[in-house]
Protein backbone atom coordinates (compact mmCIF):
# COMPACT_ATOMS: atom_id res chain seq x y z
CA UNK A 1 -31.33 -7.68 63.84
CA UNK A 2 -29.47 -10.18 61.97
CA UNK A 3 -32.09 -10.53 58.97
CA UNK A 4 -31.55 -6.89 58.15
CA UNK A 5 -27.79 -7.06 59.01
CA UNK A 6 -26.18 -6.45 55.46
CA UNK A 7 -22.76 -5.85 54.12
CA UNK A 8 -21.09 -6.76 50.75
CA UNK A 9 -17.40 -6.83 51.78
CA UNK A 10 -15.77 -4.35 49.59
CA UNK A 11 -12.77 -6.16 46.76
CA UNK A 12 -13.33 -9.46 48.63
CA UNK A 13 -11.20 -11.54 46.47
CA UNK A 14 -8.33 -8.67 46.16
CA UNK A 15 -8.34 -8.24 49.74
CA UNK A 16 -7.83 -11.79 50.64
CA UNK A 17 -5.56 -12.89 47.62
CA UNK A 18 -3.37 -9.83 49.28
CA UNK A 19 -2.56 -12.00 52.38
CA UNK A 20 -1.67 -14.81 50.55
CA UNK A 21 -3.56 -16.97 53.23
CA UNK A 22 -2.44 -20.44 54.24
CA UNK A 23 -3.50 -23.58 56.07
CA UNK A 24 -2.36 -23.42 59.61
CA UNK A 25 -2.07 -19.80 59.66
CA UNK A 26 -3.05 -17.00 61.86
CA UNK A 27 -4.80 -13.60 60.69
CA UNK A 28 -6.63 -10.39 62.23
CA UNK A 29 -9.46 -8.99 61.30
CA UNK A 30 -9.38 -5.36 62.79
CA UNK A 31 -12.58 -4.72 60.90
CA UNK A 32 -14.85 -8.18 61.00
CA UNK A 33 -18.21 -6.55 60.24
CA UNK A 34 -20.84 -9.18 58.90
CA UNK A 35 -17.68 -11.92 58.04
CA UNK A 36 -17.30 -11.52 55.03
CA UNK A 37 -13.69 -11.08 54.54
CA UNK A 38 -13.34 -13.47 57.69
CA UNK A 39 -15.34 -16.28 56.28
CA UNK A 40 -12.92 -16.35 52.86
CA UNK A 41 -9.97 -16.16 54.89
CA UNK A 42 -10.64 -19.39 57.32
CA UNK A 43 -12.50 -20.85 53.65
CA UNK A 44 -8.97 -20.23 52.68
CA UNK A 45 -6.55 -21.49 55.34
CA UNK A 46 -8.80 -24.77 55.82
CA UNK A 47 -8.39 -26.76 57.66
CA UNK A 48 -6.59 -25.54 60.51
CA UNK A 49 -5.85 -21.67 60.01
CA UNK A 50 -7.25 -18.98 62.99
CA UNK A 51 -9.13 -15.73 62.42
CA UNK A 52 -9.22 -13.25 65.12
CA UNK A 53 -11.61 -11.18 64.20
CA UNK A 54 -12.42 -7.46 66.03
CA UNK A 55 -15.44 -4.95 65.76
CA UNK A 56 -16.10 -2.54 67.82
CA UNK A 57 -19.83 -2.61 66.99
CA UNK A 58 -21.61 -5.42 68.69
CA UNK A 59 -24.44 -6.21 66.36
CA UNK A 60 -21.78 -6.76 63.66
CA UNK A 61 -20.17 -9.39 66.02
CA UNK A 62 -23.47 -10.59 66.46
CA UNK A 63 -23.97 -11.11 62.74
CA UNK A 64 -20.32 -12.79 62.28
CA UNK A 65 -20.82 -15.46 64.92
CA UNK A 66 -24.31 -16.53 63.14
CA UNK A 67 -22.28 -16.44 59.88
CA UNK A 68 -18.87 -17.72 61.40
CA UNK A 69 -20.25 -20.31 63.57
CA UNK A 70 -19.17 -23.34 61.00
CA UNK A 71 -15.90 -22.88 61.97
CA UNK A 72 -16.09 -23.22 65.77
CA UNK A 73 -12.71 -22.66 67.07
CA UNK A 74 -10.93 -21.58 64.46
CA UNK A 75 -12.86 -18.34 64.51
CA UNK A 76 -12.33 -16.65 67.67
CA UNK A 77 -14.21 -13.18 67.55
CA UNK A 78 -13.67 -10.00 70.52
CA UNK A 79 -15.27 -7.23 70.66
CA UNK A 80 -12.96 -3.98 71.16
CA UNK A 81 -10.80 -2.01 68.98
CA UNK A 82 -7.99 -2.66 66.49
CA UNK A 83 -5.73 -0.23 67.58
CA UNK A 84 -5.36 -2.40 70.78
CA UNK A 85 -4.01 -5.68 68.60
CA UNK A 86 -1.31 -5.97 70.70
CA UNK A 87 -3.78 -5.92 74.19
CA UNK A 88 -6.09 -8.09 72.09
CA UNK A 89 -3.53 -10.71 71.16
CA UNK A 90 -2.23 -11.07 74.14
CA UNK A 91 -4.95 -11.87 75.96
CA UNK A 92 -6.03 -14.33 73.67
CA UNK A 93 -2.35 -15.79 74.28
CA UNK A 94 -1.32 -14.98 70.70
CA UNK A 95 2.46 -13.80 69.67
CA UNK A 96 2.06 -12.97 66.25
CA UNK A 97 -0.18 -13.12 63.37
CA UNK A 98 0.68 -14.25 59.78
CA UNK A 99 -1.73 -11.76 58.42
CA UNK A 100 -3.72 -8.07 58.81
CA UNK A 101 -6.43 -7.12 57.33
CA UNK A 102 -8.76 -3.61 57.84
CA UNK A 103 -11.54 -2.15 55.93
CA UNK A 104 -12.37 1.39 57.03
CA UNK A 105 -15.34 3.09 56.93
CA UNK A 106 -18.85 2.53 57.86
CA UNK A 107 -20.66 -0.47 56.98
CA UNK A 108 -23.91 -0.88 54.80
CA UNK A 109 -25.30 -1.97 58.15
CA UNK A 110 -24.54 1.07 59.98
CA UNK A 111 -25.29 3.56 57.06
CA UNK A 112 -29.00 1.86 56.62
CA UNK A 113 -30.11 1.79 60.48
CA UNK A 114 -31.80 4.88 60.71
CA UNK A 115 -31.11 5.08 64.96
CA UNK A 116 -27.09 4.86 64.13
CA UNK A 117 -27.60 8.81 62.94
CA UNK A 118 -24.86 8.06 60.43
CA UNK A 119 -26.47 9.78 57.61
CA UNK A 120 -29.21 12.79 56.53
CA UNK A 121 -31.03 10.58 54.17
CA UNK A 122 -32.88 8.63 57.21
CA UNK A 123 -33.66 11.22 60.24
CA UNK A 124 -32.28 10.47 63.23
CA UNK A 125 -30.93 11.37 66.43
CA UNK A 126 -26.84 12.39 66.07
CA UNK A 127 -25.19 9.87 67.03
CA UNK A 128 -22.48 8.26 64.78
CA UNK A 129 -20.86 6.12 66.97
CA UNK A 130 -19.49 2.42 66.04
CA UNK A 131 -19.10 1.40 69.49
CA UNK A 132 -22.45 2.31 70.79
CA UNK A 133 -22.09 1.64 74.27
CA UNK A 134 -20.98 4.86 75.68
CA UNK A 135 -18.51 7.48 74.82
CA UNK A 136 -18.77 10.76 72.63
CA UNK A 137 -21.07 11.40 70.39
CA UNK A 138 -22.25 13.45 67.28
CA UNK A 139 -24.89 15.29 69.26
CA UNK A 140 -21.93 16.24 71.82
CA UNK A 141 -19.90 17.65 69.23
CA UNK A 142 -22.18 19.48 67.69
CA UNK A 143 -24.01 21.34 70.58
CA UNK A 144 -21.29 21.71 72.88
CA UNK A 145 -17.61 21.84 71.17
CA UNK A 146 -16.50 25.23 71.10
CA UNK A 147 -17.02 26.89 67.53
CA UNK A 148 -13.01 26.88 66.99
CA UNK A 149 -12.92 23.22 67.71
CA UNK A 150 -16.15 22.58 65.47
CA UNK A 151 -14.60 24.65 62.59
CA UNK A 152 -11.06 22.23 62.59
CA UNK A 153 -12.93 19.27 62.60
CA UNK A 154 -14.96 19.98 59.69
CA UNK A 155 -12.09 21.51 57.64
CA UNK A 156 -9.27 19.18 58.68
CA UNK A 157 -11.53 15.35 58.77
CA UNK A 158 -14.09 16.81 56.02
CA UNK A 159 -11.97 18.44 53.67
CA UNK A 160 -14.68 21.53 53.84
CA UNK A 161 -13.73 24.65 51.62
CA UNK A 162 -16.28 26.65 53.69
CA UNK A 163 -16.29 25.72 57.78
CA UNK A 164 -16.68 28.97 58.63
CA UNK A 165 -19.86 29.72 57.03
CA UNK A 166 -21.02 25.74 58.55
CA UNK A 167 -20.10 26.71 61.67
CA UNK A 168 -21.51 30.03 61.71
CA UNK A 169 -25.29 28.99 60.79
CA UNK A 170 -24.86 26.01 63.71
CA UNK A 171 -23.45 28.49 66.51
CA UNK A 172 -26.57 30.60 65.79
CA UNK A 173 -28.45 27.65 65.28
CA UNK A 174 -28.13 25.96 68.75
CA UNK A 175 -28.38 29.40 70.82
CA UNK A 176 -32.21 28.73 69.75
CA UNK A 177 -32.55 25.00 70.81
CA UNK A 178 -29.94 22.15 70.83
CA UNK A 179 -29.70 20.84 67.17
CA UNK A 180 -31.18 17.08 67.98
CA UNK A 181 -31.07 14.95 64.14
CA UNK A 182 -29.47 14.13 61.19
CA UNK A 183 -32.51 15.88 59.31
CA UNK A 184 -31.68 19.25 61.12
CA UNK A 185 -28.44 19.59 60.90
CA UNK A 186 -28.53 18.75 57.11
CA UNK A 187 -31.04 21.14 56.67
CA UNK A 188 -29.01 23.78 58.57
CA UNK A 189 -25.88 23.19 56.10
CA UNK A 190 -27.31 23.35 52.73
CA UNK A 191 -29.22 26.85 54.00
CA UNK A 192 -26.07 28.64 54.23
CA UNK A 193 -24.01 26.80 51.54
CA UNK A 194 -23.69 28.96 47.84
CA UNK A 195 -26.23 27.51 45.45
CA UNK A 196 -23.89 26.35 42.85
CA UNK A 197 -22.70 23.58 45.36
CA UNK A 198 -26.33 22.20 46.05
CA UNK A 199 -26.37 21.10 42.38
CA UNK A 200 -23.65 18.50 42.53
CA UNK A 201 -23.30 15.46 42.96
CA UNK A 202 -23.49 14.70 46.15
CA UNK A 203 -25.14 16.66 49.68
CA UNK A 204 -23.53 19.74 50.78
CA UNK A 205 -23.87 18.08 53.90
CA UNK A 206 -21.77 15.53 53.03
CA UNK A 207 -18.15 16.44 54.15
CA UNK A 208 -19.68 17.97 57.55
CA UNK A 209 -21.13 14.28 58.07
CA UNK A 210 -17.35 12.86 57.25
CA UNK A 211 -15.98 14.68 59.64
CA UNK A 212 -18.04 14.47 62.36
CA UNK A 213 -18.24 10.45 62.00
CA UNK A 214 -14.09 10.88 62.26
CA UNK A 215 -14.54 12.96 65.17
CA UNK A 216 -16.93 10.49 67.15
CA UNK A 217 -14.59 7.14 66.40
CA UNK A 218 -11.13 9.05 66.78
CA UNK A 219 -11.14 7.21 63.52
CA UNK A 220 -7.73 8.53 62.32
CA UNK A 221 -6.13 8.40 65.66
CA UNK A 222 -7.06 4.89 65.01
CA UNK A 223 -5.77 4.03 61.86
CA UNK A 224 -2.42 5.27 62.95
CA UNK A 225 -2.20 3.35 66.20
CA UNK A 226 -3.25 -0.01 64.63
CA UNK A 227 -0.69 0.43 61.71
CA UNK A 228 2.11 1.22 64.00
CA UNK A 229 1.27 -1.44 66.71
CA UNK A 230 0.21 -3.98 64.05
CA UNK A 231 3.36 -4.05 62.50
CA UNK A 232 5.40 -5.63 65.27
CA UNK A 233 2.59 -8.40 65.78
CA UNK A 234 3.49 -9.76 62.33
CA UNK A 235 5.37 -12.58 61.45
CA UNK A 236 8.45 -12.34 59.47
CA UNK A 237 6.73 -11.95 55.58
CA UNK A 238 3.19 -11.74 57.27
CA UNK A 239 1.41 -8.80 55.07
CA UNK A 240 -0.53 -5.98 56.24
CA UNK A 241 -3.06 -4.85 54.28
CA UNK A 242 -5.79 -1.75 54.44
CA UNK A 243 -8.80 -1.05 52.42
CA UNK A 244 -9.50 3.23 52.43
CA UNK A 245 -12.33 5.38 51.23
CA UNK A 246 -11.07 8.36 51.43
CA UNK A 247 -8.01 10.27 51.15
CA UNK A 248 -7.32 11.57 54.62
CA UNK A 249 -7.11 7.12 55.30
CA UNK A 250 -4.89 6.30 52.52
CA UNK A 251 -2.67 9.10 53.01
CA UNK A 252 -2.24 7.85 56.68
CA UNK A 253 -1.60 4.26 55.27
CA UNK A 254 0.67 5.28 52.42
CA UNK A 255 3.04 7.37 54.34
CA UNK A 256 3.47 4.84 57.30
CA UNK A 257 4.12 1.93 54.92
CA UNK A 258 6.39 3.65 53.01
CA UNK A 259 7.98 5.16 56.36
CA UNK A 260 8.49 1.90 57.96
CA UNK A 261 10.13 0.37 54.53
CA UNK A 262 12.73 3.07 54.57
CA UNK A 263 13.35 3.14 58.51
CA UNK A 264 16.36 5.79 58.70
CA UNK A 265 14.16 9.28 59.38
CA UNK A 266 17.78 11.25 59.58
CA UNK A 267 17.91 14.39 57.90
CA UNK A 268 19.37 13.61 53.91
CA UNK A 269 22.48 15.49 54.49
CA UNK A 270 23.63 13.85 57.73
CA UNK A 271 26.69 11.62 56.66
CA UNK A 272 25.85 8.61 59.17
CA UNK A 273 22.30 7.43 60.54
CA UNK A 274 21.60 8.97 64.07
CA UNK A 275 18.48 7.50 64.55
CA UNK A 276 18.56 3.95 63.84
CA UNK A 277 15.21 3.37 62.98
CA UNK A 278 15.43 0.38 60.97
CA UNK A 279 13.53 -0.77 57.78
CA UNK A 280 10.60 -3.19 59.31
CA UNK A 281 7.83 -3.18 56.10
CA UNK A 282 8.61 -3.77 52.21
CA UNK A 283 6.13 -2.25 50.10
CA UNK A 284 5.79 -4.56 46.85
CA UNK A 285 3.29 -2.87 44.96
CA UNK A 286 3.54 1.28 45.04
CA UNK A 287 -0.03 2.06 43.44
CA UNK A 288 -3.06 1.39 45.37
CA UNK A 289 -5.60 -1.75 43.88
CA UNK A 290 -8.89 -0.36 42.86
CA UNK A 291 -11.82 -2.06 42.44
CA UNK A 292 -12.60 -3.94 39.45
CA UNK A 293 -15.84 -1.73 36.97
CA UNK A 294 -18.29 -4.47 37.56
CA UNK A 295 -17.84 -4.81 41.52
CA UNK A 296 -18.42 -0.68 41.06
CA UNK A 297 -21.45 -1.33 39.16
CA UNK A 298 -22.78 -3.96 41.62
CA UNK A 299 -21.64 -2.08 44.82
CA UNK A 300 -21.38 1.61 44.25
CA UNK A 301 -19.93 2.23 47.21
CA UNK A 302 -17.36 0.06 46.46
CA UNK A 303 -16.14 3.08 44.07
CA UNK A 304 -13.62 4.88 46.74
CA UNK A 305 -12.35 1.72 48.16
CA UNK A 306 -8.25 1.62 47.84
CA UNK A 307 -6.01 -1.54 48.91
CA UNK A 308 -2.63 -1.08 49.75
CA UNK A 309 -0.50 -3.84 51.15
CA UNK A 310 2.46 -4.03 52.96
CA UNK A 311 5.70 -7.29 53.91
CA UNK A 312 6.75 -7.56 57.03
CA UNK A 313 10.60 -8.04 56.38
């Protein structure tokens, strides 16, 4: 596993140089994939700094020890997921962290192992889950939510301008025979989408695929609850930052930093605050960082990626 195990970590040096890293500092790595983000920060904080680092996937954890293994103790690596940080820490007997650090998405890994059923390119079973030892999965979704339930998940996590017409072709589909790969069900959604769309760019099964993978991870769900517990585990001036790549992510990430930095949520004509929600993040930079042309040009997929970065105050 860990020869083919590949993943160029998305604006490595803008991620890191976000976190302002030091020696004898502690940082969490919601999204450790192969290590590479992981191995600059504890390059970084040398020569007594602490990554904790979280997947949810274990042959990426597998791949980060081999890579991570240098740095003995200082790398301490747990499988689970990063919306428990503040479960995590604590059992690792850990107040606070200095530093955040997530990278959404899928990795290279998981996009290029055909059994992951991540994408229509390599046929597979559905499946599309990080964590692959239990829990819901694509197939599920597919041949058992109710067509309602199928329809919202493809409009709302895929952005689809036609779930209806998706959803249609799959009910009638699966009254036949339960829809079983990747293969089929792309097959299935570029039948019934208009012709114009199967000349662009990208796969009109695309989106559908999106949203499905969202569905499987609770991906969103996620994001929110490691943004919103993460805060608190951060050291006075400890940053937070998030790498998105897509716009249902950094809209999540966007609005809660900028909600946390202004802390009253009172209604703008009440004369006093009621609520007293306080200010907890500073926001120094309101534009996301995008990736530099030639790290697009070696890494396409690096094209999406947006960093935002928030101060704990």
């Amino acid at each position: 596993m860990t020869k083919s195990f590949f993943h160029e970590p998305v604006m490595l040096r803008e991620a890191v140089d976000s976190l302002k890293c030091r020696p004898g500092e502690v940082y969490f790595d919601g999204t450790l994939g192969g290590g590479g983000h992981a191995y600059e920060i504890l390059v970084r904080t040398a020569p007594d700094g602490v990554l904790i680092g979280v997947d949810r996937d274990r042959d990426a954890l597998s791949e980060a020890r081999r890579r991570l293994k240098a740095f003995n103790e200082r790398a301490l690596l747990v499988k689970g997921n990063f919306a428990d940080i503040r479960n995590i820490l604590s059992e690792l007997g850990i107040e606070r962290v200095n530093g955040i650090l997530l990278d959404l998405g899928v990795s290279s890994h998981q996009f290029n192992t055909p059994d992951r059923g991540f994408v229509f390119s390599l046929d597979a079973l559905l499946d599309m889950r990080m964590d692959q030892e239990g829990g819901l999965t694509a197939f599920d979704i597919v041949n058992g939510f109710p067509e309602e339930k199928l329809k919202k998940i493809i409009k709302d996590y895929g952005e689809e301008m036609m779930p209806g017409r998706i959803v249609r072709a799959i009910s009638e589909r699966r009254k036949l025979s339960p829809i079983r790969t990747t293969g089929e069900l792309a097959a299935i959604i570029a039948g019934v989408l208009p012709g114009h769309l199967k000349k662009k760019r990208i796969h009109p099964a695309t989106k559908t695929f999106q949203a499905l993978r969202i569905a499987v991870n609770d991906e969103l769900t996620n994001l929110h609850n490691a943004i919103e517990n993460g805060i608190d585990m951060l050291e006075q001036g400890g940053r937070f930052s998030v790498i998105s790549f897509h716009s249902l992510e950094d809209r999540i990430v966007k609005n809660l930093f900028r909600s946390w930095e202004k802390g009253c949520i009172c209604p703008p004509d009440f004369p006093v605050c009621c609520c007293n929600r306080k200010s907890k993040l500073k926001v120094p930079v309101r534009r996301a960082v995008m990736p530099e042309d030639a790290e697009i040009a070696s890494n396409p997929r690096a094209r999406s990626a947006r960093l935002r970065t928030a101060i704990r105050i």
